[in-house]
PDB file of N, CA and C in Angstrom:
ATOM      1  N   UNK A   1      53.339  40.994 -41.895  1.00  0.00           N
ATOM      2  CA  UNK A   1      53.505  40.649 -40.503  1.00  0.00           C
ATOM      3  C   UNK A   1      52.212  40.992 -39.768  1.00  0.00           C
ATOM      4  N   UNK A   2      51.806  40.177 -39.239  1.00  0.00           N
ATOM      5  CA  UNK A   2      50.560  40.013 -38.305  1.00  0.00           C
ATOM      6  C   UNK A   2      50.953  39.994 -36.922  1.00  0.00           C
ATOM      7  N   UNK A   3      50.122  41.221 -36.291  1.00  0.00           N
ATOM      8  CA  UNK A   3      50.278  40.789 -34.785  1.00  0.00           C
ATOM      9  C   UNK A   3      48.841  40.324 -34.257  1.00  0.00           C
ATOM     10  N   UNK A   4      49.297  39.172 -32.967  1.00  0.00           N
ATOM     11  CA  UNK A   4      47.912  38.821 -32.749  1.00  0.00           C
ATOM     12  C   UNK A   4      47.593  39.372 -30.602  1.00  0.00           C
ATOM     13  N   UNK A   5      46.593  40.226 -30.899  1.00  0.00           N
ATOM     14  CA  UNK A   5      46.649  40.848 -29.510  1.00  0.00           C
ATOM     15  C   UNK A   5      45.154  39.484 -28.844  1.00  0.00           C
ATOM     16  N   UNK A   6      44.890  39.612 -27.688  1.00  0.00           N
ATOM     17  CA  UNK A   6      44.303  38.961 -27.052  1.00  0.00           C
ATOM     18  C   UNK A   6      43.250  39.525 -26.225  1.00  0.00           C
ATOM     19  N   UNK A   7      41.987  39.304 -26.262  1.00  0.00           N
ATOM     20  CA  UNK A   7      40.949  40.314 -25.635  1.00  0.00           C
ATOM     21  C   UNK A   7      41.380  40.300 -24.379  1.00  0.00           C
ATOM     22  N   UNK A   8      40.797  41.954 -23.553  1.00  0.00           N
ATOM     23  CA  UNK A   8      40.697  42.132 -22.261  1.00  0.00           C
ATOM     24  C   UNK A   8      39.618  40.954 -21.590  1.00  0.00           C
ATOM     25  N   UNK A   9      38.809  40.615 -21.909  1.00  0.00           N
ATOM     26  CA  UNK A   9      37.652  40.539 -21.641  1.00  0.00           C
ATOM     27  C   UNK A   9      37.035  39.072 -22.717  1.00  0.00           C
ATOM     28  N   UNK A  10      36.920  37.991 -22.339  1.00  0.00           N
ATOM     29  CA  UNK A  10      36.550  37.100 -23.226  1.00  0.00           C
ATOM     30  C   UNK A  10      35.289  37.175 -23.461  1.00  0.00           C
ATOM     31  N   UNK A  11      34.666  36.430 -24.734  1.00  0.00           N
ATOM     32  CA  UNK A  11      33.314  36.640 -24.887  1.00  0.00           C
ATOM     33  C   UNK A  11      32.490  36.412 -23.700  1.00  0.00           C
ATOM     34  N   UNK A  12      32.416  35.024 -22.924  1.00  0.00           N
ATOM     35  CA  UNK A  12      31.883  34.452 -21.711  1.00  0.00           C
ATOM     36  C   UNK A  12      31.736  35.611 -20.902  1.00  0.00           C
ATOM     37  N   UNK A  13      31.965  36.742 -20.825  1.00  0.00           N
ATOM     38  CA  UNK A  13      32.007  37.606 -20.244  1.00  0.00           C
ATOM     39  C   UNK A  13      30.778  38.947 -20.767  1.00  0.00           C
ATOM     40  N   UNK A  14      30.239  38.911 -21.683  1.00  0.00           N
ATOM     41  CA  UNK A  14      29.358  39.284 -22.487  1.00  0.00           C
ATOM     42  C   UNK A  14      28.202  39.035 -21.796  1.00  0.00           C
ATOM     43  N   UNK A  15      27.528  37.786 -21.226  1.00  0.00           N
ATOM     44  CA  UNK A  15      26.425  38.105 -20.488  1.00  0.00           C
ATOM     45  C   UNK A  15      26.787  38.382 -18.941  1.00  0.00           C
ATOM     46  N   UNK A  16      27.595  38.125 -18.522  1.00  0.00           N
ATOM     47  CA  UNK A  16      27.973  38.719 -16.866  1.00  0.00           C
ATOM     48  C   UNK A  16      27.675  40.556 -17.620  1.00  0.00           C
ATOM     49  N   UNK A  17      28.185  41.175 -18.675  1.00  0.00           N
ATOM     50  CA  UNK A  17      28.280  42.453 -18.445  1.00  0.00           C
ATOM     51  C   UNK A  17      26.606  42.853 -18.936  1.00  0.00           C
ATOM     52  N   UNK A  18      25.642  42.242 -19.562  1.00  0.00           N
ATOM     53  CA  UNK A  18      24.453  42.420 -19.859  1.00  0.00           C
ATOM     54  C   UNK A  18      23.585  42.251 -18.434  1.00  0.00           C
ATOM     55  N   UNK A  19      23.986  41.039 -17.861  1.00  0.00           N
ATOM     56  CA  UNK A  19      23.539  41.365 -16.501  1.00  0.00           C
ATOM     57  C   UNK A  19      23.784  42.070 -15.277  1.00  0.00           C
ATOM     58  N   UNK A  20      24.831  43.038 -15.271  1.00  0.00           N
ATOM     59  CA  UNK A  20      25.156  43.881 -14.061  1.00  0.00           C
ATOM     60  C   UNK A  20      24.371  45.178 -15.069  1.00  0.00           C
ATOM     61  N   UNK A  21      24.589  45.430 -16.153  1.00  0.00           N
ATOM     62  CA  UNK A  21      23.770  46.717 -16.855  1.00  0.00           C
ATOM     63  C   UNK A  21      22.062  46.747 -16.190  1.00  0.00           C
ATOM     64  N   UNK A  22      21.795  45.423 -16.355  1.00  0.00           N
ATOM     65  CA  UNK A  22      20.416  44.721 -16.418  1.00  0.00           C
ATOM     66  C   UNK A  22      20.099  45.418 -15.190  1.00  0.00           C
ATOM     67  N   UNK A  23      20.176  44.641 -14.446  1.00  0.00           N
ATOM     68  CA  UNK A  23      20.315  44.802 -13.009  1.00  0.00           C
ATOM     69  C   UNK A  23      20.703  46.300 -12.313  1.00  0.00           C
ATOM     70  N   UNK A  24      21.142  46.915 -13.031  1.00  0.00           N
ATOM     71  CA  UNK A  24      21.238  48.100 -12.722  1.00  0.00           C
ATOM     72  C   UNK A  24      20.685  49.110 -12.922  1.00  0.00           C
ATOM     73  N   UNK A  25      19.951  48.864 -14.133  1.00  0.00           N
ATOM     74  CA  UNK A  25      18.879  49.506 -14.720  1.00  0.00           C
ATOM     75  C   UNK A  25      17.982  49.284 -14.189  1.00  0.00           C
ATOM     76  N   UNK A  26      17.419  48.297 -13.712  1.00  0.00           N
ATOM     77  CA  UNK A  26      16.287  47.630 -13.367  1.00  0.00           C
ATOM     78  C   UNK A  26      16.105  48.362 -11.727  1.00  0.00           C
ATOM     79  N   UNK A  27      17.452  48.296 -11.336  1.00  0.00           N
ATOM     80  CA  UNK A  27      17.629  48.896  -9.664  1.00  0.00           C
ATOM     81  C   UNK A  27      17.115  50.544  -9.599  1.00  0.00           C
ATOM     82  N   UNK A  28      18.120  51.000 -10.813  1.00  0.00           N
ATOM     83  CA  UNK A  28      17.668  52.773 -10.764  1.00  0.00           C
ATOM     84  C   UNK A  28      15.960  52.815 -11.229  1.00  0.00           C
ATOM     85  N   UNK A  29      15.326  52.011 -11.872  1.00  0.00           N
ATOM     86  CA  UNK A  29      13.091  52.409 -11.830  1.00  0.00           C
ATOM     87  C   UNK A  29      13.002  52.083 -10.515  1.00  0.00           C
ATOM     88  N   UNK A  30      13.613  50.886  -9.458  1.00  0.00           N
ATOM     89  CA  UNK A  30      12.899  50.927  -8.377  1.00  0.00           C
ATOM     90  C   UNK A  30      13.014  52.150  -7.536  1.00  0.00           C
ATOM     91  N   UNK A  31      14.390  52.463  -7.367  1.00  0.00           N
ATOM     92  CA  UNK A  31      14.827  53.901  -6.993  1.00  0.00           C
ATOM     93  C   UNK A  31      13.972  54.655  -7.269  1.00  0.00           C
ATOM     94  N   UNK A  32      13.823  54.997  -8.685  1.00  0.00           N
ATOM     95  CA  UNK A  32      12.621  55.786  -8.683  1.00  0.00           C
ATOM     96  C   UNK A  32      11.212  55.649  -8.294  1.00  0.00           C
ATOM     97  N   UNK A  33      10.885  54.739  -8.635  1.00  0.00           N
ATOM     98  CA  UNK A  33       9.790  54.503  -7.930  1.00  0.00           C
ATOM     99  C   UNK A  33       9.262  54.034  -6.152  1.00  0.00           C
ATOM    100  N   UNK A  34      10.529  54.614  -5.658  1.00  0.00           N
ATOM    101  CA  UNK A  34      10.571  54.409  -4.403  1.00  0.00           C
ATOM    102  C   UNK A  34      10.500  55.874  -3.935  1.00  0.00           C
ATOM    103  N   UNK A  35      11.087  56.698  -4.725  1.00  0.00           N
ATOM    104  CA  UNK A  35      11.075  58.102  -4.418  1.00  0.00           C
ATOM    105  C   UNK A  35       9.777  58.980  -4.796  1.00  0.00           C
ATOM    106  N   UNK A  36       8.673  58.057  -5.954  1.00  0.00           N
ATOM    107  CA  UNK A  36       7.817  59.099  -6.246  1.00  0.00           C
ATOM    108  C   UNK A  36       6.669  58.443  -4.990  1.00  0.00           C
ATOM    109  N   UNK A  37       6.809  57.335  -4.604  1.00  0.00           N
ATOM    110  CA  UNK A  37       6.158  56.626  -3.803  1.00  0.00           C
ATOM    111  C   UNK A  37       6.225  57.180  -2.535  1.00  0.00           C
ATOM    112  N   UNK A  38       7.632  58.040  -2.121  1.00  0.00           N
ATOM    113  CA  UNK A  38       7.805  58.793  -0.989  1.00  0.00           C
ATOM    114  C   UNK A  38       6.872  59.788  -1.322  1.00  0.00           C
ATOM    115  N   UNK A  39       7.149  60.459  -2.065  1.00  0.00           N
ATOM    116  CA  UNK A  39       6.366  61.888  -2.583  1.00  0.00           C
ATOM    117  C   UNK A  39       5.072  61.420  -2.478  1.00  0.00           C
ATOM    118  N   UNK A  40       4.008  60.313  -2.460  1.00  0.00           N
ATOM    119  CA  UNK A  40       2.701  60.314  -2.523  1.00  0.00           C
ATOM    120  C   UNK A  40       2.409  59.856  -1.364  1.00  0.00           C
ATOM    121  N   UNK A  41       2.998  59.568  -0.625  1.00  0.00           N
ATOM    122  CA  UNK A  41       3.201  58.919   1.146  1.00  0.00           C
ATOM    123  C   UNK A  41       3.714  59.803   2.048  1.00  0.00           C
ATOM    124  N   UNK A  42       4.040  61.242   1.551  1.00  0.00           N
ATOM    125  CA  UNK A  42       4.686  62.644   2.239  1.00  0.00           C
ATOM    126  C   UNK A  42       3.965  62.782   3.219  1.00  0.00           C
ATOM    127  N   UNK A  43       2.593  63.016   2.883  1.00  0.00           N
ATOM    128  CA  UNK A  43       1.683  63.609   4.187  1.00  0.00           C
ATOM    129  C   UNK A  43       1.614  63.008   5.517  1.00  0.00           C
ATOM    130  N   UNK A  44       1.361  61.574   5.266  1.00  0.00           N
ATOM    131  CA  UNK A  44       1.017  60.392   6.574  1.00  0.00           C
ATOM    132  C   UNK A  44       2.175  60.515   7.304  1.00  0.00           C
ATOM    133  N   UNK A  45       1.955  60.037   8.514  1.00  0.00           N
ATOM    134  CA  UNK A  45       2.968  59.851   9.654  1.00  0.00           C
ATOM    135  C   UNK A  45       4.335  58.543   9.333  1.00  0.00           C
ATOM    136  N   UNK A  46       3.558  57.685   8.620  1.00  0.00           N
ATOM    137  CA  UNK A  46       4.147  56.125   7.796  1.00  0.00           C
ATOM    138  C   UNK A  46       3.983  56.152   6.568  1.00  0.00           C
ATOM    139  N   UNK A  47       4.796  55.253   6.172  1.00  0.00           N
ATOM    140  CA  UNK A  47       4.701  54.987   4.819  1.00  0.00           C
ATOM    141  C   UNK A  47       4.562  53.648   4.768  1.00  0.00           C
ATOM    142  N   UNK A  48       3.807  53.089   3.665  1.00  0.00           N
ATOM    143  CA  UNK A  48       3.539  51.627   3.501  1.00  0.00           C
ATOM    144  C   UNK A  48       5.057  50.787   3.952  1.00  0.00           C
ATOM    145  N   UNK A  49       5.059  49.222   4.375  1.00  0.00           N
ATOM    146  CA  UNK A  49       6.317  48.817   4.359  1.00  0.00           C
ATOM    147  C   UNK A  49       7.003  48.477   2.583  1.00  0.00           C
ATOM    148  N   UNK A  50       5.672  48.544   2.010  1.00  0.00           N
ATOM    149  CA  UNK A  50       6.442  48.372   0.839  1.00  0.00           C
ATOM    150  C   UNK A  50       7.152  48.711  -0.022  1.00  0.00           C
ATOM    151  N   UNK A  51       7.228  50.307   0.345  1.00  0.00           N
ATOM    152  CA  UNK A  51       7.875  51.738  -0.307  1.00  0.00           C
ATOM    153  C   UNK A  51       9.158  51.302   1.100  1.00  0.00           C
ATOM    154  N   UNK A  52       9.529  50.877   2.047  1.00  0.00           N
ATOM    155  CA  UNK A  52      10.546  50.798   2.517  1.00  0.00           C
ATOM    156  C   UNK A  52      10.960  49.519   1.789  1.00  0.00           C
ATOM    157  N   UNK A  53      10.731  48.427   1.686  1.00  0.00           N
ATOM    158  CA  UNK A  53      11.015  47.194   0.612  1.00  0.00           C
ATOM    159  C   UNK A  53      11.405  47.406  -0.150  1.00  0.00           C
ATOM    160  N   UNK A  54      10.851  48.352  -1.336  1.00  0.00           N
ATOM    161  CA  UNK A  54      11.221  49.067  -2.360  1.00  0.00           C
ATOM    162  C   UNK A  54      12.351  49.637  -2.849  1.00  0.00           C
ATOM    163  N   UNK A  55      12.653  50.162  -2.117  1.00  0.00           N
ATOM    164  CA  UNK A  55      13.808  51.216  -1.832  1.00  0.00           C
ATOM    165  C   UNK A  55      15.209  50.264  -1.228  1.00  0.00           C
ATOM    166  N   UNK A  56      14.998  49.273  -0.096  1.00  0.00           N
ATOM    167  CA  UNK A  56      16.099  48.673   0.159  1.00  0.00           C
ATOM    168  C   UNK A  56      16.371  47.712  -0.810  1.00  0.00           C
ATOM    169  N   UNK A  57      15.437  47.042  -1.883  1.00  0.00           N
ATOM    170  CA  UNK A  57      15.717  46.211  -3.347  1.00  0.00           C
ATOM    171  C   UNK A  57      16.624  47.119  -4.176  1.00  0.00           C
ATOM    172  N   UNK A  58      15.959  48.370  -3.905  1.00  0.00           N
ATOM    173  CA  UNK A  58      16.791  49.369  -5.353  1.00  0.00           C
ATOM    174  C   UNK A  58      17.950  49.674  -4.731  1.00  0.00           C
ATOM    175  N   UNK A  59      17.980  49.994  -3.666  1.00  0.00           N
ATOM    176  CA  UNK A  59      19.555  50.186  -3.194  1.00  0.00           C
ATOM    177  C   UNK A  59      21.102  48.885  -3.269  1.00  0.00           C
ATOM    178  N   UNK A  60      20.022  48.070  -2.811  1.00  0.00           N
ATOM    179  CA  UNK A  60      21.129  46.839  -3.150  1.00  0.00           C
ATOM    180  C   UNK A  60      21.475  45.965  -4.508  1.00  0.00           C
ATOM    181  N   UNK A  61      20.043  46.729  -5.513  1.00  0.00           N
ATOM    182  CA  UNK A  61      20.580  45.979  -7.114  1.00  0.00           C
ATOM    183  C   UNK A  61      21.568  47.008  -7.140  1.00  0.00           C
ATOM    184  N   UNK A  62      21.240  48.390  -7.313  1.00  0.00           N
ATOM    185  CA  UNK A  62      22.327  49.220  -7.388  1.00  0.00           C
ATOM    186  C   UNK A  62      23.585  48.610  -7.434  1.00  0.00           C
ATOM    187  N   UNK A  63      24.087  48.583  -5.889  1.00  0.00           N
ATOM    188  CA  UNK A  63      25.135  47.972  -4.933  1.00  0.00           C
ATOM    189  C   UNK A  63      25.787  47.186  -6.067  1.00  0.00           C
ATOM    190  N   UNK A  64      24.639  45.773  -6.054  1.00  0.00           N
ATOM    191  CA  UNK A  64      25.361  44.957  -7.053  1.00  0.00           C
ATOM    192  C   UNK A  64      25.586  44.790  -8.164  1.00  0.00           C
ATOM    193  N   UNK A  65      24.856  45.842  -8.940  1.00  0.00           N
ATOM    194  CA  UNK A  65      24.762  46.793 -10.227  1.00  0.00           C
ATOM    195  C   UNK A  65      26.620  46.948 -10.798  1.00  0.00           C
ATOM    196  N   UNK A  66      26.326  47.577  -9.533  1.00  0.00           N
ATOM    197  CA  UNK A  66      27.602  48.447  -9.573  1.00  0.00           C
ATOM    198  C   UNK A  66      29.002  47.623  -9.339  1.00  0.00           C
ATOM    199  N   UNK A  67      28.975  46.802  -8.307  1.00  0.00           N
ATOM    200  CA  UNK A  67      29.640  45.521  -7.935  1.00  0.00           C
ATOM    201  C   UNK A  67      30.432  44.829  -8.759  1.00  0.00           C
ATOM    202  N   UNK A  68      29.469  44.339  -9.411  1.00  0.00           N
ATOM    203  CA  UNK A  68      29.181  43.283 -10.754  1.00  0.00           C
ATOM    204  C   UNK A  68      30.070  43.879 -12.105  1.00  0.00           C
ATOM    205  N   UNK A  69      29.688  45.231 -12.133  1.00  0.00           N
ATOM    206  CA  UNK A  69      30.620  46.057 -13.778  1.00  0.00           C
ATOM    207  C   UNK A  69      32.098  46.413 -12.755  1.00  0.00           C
ATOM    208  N   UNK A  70      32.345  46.741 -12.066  1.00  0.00           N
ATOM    209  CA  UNK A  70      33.906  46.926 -10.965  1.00  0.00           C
ATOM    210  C   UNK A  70      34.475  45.397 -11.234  1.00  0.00           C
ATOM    211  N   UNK A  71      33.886  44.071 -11.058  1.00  0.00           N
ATOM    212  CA  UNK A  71      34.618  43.243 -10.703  1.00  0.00           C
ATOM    213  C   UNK A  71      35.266  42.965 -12.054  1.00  0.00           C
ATOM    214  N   UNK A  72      34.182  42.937 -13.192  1.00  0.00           N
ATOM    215  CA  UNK A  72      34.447  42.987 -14.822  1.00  0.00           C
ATOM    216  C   UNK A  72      35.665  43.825 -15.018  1.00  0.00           C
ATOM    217  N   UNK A  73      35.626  45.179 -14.905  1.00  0.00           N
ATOM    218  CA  UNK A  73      36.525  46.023 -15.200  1.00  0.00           C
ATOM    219  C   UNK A  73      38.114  45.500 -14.805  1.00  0.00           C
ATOM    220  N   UNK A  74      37.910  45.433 -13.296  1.00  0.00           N
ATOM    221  CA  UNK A  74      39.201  44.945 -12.746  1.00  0.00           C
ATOM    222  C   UNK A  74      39.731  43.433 -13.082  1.00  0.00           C
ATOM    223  N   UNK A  75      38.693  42.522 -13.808  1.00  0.00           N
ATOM    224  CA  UNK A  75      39.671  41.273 -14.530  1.00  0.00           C
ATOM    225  C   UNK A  75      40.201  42.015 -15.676  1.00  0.00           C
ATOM    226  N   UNK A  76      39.575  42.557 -16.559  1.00  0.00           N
ATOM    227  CA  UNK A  76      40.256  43.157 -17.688  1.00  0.00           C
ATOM    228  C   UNK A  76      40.853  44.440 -17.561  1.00  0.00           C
ATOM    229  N   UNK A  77      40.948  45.327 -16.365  1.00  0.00           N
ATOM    230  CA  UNK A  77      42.527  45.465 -16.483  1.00  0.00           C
ATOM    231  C   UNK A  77      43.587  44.356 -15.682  1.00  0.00           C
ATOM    232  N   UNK A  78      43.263  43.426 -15.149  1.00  0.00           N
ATOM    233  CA  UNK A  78      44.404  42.766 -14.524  1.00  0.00           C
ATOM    234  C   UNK A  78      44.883  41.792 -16.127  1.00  0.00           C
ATOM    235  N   UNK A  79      43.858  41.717 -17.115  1.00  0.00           N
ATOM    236  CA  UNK A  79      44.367  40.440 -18.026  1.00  0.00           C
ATOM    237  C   UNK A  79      45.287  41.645 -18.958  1.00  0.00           C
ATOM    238  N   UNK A  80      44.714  42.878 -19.493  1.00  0.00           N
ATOM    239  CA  UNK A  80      45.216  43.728 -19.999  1.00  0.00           C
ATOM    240  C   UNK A  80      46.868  44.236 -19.334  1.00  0.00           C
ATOM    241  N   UNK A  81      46.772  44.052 -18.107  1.00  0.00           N
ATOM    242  CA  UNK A  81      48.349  44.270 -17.656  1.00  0.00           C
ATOM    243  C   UNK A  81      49.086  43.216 -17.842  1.00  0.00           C
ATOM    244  N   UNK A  82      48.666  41.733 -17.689  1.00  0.00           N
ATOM    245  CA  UNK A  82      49.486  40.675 -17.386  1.00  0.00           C
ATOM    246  C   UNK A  82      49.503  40.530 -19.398  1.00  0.00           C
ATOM    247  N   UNK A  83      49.207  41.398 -20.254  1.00  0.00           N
ATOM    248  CA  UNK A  83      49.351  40.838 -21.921  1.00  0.00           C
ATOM    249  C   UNK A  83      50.769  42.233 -21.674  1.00  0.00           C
ATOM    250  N   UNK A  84      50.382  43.110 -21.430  1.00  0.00           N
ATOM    251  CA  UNK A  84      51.089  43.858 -21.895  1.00  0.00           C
ATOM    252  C   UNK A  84      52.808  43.690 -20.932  1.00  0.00           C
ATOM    253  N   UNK A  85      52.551  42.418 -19.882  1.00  0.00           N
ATOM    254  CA  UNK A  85      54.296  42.392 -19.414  1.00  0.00           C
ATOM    255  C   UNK A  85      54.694  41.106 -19.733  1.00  0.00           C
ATOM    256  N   UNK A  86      53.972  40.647 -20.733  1.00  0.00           N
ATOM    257  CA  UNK A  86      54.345  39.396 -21.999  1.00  0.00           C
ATOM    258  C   UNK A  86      55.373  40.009 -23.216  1.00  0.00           C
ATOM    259  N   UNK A  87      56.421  39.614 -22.942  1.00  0.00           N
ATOM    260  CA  UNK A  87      57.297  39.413 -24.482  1.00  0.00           C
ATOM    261  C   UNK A  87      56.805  38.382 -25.380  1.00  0.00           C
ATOM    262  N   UNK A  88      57.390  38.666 -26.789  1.00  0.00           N
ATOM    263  CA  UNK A  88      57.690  38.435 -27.524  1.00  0.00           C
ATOM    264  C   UNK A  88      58.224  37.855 -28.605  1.00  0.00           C
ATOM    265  N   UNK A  89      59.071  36.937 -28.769  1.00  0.00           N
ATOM    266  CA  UNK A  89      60.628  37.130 -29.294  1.00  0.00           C
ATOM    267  C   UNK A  89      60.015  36.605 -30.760  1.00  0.00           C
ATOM    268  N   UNK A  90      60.632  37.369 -31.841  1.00  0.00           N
ATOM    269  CA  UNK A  90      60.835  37.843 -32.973  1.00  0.00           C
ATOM    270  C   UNK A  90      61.897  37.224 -33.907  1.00  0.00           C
ATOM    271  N   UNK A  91      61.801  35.940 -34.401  1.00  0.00           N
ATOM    272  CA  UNK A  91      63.120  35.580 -34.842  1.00  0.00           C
ATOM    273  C   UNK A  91      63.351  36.312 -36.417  1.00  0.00           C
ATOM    274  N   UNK A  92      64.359  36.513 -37.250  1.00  0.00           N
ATOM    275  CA  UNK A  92      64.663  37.509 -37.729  1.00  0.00           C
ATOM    276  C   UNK A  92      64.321  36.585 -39.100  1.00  0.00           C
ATOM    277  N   UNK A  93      64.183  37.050 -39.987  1.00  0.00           N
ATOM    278  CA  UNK A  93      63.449  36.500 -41.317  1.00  0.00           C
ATOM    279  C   UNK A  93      64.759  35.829 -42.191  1.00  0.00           C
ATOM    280  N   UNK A  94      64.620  34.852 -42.995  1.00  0.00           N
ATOM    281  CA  UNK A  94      65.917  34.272 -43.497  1.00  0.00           C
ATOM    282  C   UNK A  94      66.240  35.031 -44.711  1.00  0.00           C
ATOM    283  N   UNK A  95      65.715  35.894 -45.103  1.00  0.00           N
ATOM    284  CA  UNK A  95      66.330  36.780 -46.099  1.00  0.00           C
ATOM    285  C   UNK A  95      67.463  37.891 -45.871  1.00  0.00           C
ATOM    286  N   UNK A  96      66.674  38.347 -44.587  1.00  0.00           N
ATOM    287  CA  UNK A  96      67.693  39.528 -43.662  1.00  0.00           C
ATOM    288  C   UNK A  96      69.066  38.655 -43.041  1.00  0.00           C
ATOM    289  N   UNK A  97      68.492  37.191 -42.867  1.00  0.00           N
ATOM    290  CA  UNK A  97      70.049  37.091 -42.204  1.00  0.00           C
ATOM    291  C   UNK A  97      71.520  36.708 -43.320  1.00  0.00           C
ATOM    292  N   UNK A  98      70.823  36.418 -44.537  1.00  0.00           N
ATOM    293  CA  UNK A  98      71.790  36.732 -45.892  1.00  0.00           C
ATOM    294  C   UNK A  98      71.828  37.855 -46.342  1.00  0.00           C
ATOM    295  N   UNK A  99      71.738  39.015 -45.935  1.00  0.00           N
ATOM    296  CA  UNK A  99      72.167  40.233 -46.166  1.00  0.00           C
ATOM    297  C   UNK A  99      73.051  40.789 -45.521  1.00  0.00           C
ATOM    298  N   UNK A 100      73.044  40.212 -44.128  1.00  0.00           N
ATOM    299  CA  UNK A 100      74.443  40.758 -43.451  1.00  0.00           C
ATOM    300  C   UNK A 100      75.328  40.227 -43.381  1.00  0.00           C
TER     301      UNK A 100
END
């Protein structure tokens, strides 16, 4: 007897999750490099606009970093709930029903 379960998460879904990682990764170097960019721009009264540019890019890949793997998660638990309040039905094998 074979049971056959059904992914949370279909393959097609494999590069949506490579690109919110992507993207998120990519968001946390600007972060950083928005912060060491503060640290070398400490002294002056201003800071270049581009270390403010910087920083509002890394904040919002973040954002959608983050966005992007939440929206993933929440289809596969909504597909993962809607498998698991799926029946079944099991018809009984023709050997068992000549035994009783």
């Amino acid at each position: 007897m074979s049971v056959a379960k059904s992914k949370a998460l279909l393959d097609q879904f494999k590069g949506w999750i490579v690109a919110s990682v992507s993207l998120l990764l990519l968001s946390l170097v600007l972060v950083l490099g928005d912060i060491v960019a503060a640290f070398v721009y400490f002294s002056e009264k201003t800071s270049p606009l581009w270390v403010t540019l910087l920083g509002v890019a890394g904040a919002l890949g973040v954002g959608l970093g983050f966005a992007g793997l939440f929206v993933l998660m929440a289809i596969a638990g909504w597909r993962s709930y809607r498998e698991s309040k799926r029946v079944q039905i099991i018809s009984p094998d023709r050997e068992d029903r000549g035994n009783h």
